[in-house]
PDB file of N, CA and C in Angstrom:
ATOM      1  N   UNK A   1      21.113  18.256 -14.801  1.00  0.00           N
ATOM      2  CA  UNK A   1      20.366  17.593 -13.742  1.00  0.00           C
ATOM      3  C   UNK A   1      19.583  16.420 -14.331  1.00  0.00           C
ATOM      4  N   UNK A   2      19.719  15.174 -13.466  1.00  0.00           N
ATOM      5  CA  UNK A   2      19.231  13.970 -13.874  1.00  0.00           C
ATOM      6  C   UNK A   2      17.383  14.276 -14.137  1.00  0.00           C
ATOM      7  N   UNK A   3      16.524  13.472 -14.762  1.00  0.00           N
ATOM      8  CA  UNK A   3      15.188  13.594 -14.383  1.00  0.00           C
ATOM      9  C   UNK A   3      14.467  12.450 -13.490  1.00  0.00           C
ATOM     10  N   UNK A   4      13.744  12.837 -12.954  1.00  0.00           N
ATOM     11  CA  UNK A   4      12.834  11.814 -12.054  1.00  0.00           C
ATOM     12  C   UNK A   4      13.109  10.720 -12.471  1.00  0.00           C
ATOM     13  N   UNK A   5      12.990   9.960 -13.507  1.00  0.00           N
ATOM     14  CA  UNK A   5      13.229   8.578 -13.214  1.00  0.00           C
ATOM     15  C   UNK A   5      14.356   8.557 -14.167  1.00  0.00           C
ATOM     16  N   UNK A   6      15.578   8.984 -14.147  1.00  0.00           N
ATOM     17  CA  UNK A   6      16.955   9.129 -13.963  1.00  0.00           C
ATOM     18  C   UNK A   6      17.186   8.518 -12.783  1.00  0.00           C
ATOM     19  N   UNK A   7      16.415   9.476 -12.082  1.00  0.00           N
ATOM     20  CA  UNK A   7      17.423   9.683 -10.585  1.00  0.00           C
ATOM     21  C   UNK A   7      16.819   8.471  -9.806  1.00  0.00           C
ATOM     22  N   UNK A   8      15.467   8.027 -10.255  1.00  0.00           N
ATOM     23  CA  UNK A   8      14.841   6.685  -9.715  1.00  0.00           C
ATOM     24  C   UNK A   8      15.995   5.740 -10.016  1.00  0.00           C
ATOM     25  N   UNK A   9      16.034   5.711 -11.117  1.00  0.00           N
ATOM     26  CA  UNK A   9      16.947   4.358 -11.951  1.00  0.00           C
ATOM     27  C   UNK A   9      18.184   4.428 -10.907  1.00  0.00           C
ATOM     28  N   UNK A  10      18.686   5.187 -10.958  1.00  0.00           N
ATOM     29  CA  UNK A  10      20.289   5.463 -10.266  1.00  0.00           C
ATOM     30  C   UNK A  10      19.483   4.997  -8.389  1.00  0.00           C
ATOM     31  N   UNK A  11      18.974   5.928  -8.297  1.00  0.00           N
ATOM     32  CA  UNK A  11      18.873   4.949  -6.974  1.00  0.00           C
ATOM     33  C   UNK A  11      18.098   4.062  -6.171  1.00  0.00           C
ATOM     34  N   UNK A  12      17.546   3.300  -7.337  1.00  0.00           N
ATOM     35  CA  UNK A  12      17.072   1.753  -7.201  1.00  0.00           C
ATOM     36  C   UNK A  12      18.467   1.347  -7.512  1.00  0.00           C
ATOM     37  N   UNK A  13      19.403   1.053  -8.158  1.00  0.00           N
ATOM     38  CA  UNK A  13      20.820   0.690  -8.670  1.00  0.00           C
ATOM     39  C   UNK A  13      21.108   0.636  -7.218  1.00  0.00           C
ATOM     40  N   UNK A  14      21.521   1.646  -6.796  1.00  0.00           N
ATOM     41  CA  UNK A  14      22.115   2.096  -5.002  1.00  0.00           C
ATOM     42  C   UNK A  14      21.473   1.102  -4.254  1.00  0.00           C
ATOM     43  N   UNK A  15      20.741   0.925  -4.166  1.00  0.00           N
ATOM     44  CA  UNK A  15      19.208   0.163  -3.132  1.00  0.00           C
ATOM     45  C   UNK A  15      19.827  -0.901  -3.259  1.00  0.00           C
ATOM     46  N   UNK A  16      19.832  -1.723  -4.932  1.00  0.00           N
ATOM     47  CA  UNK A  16      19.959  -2.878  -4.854  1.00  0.00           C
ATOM     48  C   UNK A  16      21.427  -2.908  -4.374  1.00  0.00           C
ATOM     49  N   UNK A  17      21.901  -2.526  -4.637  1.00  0.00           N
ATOM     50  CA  UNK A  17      23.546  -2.691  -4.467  1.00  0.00           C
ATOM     51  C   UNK A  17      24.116  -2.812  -2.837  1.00  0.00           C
ATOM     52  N   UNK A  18      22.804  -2.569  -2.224  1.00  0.00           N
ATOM     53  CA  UNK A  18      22.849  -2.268  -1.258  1.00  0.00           C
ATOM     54  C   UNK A  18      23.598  -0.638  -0.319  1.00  0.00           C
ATOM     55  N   UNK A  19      23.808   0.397  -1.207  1.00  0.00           N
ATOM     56  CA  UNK A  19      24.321   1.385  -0.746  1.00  0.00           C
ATOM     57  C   UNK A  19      22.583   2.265  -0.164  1.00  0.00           C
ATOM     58  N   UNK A  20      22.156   1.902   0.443  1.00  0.00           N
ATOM     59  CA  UNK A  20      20.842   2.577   1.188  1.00  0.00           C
ATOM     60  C   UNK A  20      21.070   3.949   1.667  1.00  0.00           C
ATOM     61  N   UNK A  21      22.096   4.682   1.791  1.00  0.00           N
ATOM     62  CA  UNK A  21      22.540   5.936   2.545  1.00  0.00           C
ATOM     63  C   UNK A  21      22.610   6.465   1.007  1.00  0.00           C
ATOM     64  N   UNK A  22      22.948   6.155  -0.137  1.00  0.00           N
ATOM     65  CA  UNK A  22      22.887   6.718  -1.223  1.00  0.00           C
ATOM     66  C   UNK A  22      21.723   6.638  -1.947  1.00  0.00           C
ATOM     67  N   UNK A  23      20.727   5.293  -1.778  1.00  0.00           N
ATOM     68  CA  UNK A  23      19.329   5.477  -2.271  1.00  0.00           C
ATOM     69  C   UNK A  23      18.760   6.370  -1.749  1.00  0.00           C
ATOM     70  N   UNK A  24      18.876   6.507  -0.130  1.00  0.00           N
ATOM     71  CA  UNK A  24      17.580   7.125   0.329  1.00  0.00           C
ATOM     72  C   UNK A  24      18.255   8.887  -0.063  1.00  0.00           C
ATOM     73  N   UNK A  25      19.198   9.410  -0.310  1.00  0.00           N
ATOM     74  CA  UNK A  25      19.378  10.297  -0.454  1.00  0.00           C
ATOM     75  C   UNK A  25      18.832  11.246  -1.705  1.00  0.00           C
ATOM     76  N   UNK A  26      18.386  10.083  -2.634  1.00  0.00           N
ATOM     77  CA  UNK A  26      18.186  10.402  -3.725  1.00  0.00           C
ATOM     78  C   UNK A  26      16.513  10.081  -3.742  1.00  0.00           C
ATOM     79  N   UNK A  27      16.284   9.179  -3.311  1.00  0.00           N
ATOM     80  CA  UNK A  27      14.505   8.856  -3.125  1.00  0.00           C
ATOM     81  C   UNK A  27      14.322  10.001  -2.358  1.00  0.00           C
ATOM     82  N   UNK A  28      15.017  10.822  -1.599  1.00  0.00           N
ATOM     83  CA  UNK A  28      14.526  12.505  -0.832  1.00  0.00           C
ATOM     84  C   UNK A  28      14.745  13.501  -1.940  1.00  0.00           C
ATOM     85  N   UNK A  29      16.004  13.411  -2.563  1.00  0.00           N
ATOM     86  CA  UNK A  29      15.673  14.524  -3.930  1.00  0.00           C
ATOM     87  C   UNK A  29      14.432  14.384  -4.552  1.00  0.00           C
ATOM     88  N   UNK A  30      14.107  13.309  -4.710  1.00  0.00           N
ATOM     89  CA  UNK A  30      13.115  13.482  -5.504  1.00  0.00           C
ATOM     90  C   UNK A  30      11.914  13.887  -5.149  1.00  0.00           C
ATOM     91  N   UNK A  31      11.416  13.148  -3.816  1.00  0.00           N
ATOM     92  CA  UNK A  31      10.471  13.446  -2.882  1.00  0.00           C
ATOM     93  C   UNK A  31      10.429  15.210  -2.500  1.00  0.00           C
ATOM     94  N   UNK A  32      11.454  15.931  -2.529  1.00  0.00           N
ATOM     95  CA  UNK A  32      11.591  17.015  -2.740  1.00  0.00           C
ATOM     96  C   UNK A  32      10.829  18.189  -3.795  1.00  0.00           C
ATOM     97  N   UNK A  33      11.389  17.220  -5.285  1.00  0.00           N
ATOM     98  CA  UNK A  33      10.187  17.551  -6.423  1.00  0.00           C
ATOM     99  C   UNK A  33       9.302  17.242  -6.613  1.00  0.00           C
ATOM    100  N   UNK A  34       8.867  16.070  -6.469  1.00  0.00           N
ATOM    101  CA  UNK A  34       7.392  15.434  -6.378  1.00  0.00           C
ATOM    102  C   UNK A  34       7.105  15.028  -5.132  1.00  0.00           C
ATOM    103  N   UNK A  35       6.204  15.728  -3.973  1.00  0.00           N
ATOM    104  CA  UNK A  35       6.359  14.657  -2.433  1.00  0.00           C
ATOM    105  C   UNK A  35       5.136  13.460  -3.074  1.00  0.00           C
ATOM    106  N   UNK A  36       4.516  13.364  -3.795  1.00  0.00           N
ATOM    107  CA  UNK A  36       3.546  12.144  -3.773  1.00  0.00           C
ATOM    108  C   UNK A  36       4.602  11.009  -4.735  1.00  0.00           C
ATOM    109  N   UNK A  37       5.465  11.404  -5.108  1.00  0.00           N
ATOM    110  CA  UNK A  37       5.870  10.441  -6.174  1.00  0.00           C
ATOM    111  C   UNK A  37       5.910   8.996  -5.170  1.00  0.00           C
ATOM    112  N   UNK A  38       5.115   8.506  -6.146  1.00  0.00           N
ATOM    113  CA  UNK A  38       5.109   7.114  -4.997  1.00  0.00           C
ATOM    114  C   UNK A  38       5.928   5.946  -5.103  1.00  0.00           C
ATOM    115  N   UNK A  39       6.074   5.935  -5.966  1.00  0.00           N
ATOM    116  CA  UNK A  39       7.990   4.716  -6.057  1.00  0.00           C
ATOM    117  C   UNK A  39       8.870   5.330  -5.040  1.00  0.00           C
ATOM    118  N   UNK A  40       9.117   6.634  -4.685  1.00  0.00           N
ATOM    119  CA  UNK A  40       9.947   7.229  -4.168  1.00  0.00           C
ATOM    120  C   UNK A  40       9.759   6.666  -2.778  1.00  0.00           C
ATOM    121  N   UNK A  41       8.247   7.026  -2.013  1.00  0.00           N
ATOM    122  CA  UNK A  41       7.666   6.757  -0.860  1.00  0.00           C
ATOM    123  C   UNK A  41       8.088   5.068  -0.567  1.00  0.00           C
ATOM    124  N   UNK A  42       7.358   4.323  -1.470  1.00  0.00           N
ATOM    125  CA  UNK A  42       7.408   2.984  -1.155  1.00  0.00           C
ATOM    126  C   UNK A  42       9.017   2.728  -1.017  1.00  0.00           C
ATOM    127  N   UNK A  43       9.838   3.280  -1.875  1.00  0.00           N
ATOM    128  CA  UNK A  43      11.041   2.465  -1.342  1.00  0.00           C
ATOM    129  C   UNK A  43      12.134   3.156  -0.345  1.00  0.00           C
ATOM    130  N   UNK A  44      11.490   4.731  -0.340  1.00  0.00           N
ATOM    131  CA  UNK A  44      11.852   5.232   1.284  1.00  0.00           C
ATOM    132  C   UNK A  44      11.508   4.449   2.352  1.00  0.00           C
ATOM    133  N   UNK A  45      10.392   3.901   2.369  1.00  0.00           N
ATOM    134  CA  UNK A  45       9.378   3.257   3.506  1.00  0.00           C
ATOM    135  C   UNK A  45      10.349   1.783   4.133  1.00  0.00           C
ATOM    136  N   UNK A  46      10.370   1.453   2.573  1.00  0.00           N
ATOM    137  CA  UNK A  46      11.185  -0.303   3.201  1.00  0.00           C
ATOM    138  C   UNK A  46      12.688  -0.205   3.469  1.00  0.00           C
ATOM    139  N   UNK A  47      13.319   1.186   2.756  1.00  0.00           N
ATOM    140  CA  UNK A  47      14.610   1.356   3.974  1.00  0.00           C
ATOM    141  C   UNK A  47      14.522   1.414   5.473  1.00  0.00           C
ATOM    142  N   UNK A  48      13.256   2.488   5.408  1.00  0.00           N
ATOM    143  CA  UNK A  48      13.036   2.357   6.996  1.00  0.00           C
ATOM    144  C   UNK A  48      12.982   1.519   7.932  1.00  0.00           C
ATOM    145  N   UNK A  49      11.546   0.389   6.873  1.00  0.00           N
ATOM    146  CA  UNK A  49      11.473  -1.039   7.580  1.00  0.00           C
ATOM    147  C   UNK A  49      12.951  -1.386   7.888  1.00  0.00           C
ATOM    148  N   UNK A  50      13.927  -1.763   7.057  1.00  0.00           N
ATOM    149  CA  UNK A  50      14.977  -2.339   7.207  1.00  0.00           C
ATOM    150  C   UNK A  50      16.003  -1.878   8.351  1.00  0.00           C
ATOM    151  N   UNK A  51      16.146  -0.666   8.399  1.00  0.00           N
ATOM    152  CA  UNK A  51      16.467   0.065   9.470  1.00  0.00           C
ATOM    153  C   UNK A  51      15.341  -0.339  11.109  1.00  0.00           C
ATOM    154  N   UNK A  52      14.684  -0.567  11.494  1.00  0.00           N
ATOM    155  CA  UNK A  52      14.103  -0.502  12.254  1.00  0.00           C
ATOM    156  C   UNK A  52      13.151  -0.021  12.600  1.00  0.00           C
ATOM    157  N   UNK A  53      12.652   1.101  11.462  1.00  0.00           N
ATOM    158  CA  UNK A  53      11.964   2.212  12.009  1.00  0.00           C
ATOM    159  C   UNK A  53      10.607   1.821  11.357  1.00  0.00           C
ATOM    160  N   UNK A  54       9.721   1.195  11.979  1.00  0.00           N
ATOM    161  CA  UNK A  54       8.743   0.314  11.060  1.00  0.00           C
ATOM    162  C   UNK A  54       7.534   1.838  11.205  1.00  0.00           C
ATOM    163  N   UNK A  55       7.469   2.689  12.472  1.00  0.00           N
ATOM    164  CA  UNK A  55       6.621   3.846  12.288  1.00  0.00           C
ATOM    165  C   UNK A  55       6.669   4.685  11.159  1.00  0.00           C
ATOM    166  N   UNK A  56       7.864   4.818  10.731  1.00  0.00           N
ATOM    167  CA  UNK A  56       7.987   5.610   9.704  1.00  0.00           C
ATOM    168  C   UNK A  56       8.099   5.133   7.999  1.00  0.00           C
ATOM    169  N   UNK A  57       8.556   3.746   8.452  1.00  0.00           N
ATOM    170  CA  UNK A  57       7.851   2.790   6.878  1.00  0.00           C
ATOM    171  C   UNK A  57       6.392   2.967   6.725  1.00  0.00           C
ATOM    172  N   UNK A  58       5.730   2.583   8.161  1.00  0.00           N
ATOM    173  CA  UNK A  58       4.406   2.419   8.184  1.00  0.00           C
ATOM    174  C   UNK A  58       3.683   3.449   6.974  1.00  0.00           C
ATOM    175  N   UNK A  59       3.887   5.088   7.719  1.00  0.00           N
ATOM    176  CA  UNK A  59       3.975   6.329   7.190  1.00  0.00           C
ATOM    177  C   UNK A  59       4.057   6.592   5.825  1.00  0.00           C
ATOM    178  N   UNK A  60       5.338   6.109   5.279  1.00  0.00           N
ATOM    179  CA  UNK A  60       5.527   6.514   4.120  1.00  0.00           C
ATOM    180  C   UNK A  60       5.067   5.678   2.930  1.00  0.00           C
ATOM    181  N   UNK A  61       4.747   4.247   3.665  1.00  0.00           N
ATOM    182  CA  UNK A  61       4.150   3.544   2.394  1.00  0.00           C
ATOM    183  C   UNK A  61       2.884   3.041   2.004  1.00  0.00           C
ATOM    184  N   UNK A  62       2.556   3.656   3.381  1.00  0.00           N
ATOM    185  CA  UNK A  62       0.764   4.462   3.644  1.00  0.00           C
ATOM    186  C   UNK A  62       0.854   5.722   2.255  1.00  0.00           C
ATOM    187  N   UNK A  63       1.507   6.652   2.267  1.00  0.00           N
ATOM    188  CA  UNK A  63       1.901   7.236   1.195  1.00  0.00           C
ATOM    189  C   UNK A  63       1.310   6.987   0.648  1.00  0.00           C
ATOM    190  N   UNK A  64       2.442   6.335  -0.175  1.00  0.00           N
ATOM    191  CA  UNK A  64       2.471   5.469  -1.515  1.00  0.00           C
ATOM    192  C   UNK A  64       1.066   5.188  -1.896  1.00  0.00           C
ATOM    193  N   UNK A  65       0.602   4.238  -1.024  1.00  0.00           N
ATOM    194  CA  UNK A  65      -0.210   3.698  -1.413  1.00  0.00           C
ATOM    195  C   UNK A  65      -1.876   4.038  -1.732  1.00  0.00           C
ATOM    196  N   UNK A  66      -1.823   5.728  -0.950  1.00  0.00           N
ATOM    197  CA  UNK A  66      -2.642   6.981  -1.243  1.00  0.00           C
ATOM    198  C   UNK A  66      -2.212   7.222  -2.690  1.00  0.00           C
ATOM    199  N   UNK A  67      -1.741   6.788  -3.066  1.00  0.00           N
ATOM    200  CA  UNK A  67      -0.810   7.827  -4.729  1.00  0.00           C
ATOM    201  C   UNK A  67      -1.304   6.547  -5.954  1.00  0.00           C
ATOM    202  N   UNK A  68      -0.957   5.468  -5.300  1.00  0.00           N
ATOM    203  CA  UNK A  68      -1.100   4.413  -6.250  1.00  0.00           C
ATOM    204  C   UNK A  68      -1.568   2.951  -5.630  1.00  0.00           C
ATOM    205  N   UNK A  69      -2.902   2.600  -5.243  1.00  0.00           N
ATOM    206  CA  UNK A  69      -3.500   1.488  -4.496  1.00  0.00           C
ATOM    207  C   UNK A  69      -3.525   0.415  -4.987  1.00  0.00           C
ATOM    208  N   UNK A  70      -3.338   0.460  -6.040  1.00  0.00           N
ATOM    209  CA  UNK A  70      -3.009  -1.001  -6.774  1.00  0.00           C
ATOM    210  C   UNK A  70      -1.809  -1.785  -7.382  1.00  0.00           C
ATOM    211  N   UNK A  71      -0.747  -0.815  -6.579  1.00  0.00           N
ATOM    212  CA  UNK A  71       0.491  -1.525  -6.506  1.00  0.00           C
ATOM    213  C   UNK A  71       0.534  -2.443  -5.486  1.00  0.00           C
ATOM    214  N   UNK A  72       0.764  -4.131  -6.052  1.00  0.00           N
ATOM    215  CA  UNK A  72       1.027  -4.670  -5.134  1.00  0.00           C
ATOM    216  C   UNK A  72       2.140  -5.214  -4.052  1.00  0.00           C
ATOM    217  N   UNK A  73       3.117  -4.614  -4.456  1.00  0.00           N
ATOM    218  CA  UNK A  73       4.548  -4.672  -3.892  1.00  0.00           C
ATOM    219  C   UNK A  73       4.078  -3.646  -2.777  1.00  0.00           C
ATOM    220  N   UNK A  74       3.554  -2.527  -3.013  1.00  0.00           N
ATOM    221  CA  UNK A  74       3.468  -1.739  -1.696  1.00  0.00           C
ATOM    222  C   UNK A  74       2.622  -2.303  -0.134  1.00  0.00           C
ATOM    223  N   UNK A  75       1.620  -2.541  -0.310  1.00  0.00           N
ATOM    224  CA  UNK A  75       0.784  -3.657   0.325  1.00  0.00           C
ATOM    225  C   UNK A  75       1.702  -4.567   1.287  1.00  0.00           C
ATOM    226  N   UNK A  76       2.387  -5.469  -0.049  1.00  0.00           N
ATOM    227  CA  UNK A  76       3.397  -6.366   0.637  1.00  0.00           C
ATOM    228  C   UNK A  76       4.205  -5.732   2.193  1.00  0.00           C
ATOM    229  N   UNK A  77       5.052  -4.652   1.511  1.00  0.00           N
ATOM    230  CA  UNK A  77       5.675  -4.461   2.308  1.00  0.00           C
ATOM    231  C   UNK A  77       5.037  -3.292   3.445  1.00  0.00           C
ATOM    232  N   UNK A  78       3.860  -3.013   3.101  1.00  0.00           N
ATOM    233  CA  UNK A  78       3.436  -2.590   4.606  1.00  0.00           C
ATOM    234  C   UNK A  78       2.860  -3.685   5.356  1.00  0.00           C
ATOM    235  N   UNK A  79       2.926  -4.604   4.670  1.00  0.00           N
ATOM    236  CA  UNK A  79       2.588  -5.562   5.602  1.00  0.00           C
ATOM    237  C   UNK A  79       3.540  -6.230   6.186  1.00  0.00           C
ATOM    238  N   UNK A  80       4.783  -5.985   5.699  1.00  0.00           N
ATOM    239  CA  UNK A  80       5.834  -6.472   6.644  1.00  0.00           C
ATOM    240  C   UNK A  80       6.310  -5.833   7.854  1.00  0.00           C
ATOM    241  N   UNK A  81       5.875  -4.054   7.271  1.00  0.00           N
ATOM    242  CA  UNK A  81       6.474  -3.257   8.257  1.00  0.00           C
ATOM    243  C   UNK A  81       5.623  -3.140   9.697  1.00  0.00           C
ATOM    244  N   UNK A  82       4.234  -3.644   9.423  1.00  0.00           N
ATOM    245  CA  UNK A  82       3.315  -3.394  10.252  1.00  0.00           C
ATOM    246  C   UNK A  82       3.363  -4.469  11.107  1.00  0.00           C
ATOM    247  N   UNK A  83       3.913  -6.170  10.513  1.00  0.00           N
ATOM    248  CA  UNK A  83       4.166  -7.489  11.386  1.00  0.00           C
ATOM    249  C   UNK A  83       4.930  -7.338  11.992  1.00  0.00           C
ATOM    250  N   UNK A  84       6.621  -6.200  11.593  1.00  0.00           N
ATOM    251  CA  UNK A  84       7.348  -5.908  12.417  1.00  0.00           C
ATOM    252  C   UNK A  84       7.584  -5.268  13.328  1.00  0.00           C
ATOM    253  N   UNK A  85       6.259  -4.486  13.251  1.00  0.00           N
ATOM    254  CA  UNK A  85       5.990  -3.921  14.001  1.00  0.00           C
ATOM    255  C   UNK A  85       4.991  -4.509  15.219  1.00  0.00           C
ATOM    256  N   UNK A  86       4.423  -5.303  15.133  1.00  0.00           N
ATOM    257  CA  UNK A  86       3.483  -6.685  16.083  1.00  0.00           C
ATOM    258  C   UNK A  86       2.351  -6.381  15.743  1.00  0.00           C
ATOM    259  N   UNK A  87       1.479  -5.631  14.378  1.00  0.00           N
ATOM    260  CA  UNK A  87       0.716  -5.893  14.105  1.00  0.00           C
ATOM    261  C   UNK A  87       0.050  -6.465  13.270  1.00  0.00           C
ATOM    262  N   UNK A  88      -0.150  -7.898  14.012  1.00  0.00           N
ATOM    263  CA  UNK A  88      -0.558  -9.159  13.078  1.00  0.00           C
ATOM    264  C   UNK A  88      -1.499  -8.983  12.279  1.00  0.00           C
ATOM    265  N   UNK A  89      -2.936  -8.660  12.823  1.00  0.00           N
ATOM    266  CA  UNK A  89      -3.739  -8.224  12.039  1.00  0.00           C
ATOM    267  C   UNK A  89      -4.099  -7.265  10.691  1.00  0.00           C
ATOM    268  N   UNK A  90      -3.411  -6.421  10.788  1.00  0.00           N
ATOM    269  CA  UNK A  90      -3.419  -5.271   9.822  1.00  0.00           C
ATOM    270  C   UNK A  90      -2.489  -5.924   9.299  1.00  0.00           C
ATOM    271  N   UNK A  91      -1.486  -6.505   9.089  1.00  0.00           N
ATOM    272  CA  UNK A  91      -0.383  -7.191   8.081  1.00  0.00           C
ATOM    273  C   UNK A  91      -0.974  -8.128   7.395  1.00  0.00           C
ATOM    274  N   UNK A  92      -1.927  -8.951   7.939  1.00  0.00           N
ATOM    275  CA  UNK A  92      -2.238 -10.199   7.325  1.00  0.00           C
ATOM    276  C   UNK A  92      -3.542  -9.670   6.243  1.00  0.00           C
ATOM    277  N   UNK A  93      -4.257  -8.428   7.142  1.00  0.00           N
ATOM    278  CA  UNK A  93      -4.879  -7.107   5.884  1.00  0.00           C
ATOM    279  C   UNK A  93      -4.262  -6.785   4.746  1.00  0.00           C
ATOM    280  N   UNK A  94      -2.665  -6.278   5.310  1.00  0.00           N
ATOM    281  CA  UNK A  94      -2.021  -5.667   3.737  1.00  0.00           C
ATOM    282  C   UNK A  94      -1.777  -6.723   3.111  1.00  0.00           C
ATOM    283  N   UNK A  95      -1.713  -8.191   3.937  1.00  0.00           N
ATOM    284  CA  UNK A  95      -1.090  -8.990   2.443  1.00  0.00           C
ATOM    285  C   UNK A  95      -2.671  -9.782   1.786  1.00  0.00           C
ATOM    286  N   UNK A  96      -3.371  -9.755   2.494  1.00  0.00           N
ATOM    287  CA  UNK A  96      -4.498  -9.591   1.404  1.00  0.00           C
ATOM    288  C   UNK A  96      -4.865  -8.889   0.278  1.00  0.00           C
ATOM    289  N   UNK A  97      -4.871  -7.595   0.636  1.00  0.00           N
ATOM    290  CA  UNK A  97      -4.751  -6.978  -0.679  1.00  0.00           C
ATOM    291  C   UNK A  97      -3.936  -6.675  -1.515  1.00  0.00           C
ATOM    292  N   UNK A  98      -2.803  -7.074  -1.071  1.00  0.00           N
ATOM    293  CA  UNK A  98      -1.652  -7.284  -2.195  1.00  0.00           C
ATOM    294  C   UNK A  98      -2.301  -8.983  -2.985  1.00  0.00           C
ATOM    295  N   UNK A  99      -3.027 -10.145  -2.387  1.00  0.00           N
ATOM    296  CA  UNK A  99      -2.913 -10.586  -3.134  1.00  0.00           C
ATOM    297  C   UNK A  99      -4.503 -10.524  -4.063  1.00  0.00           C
ATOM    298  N   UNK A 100      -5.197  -9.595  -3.314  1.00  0.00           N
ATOM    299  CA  UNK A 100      -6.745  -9.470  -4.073  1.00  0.00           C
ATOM    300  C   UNK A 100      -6.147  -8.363  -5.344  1.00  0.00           C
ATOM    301  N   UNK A 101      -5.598  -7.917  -5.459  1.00  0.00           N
ATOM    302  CA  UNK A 101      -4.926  -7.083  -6.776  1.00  0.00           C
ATOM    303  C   UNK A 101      -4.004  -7.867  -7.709  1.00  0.00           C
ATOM    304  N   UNK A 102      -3.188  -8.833  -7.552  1.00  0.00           N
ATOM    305  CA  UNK A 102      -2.469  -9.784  -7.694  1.00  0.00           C
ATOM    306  C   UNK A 102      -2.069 -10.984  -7.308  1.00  0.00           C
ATOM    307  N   UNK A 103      -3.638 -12.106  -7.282  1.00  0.00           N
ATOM    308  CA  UNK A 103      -3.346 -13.416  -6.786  1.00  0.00           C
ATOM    309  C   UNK A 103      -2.024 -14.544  -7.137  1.00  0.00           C
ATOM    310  N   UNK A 104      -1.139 -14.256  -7.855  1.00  0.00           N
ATOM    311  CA  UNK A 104      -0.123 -15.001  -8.039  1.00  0.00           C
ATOM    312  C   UNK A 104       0.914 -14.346  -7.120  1.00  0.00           C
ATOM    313  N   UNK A 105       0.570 -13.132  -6.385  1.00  0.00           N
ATOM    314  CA  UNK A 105       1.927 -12.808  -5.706  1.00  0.00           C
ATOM    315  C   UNK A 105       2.762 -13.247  -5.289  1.00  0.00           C
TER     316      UNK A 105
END
């Protein structure tokens, strides 16, 4: 059996590759063994976004971002999921603090 960030590596690979039915399958194994693992959350979350389902990005990269607040990639993309969702305000929030943690973002 692969280890946690085995199985990260392999399906960020998937993600990028665009096989998402094989990332997210594996970002749930893992979430399985660790539910806070928060790489897992954040990039469950922006499949979702991508899929449509911006409630449940919202959700999961709210997660994340309980686990680890000073990632600024997470931020980012709840702030996308939350614009895509029509909330301007709270997006233009998360991308603030994505860039008050990392002003070159």
């Amino acid at each position: 059996m692969a280890t946690i960030p085995e199985a990260l590596a392999l399906a960020v690979r998937h993600h990028q590759a665009g096989q998402l039915s094989q990332a997210e399958q594996i970002y749930r194994q893992i979430l399985g063994v660790d539910p806070s693992h928060a790489d897992a959350l954040h990039l469950l979350g922006v499949i979702a976004s991508r899929f449509g389902k911006h409630t449940e990005a919202i959700d999961l990269i709210g997660r994340a971002i309980a686990v680890n607040p000073q990632a600024e990639a997470f931020h980012c993309n709840l702030g996308i999921a939350l614009k895509n969702q029509g909330k301007i305000d709270e997006a233009v929030a998360s991308y603030g603090r994505a860039l008050q943690i990392k002003p070159d973002y």
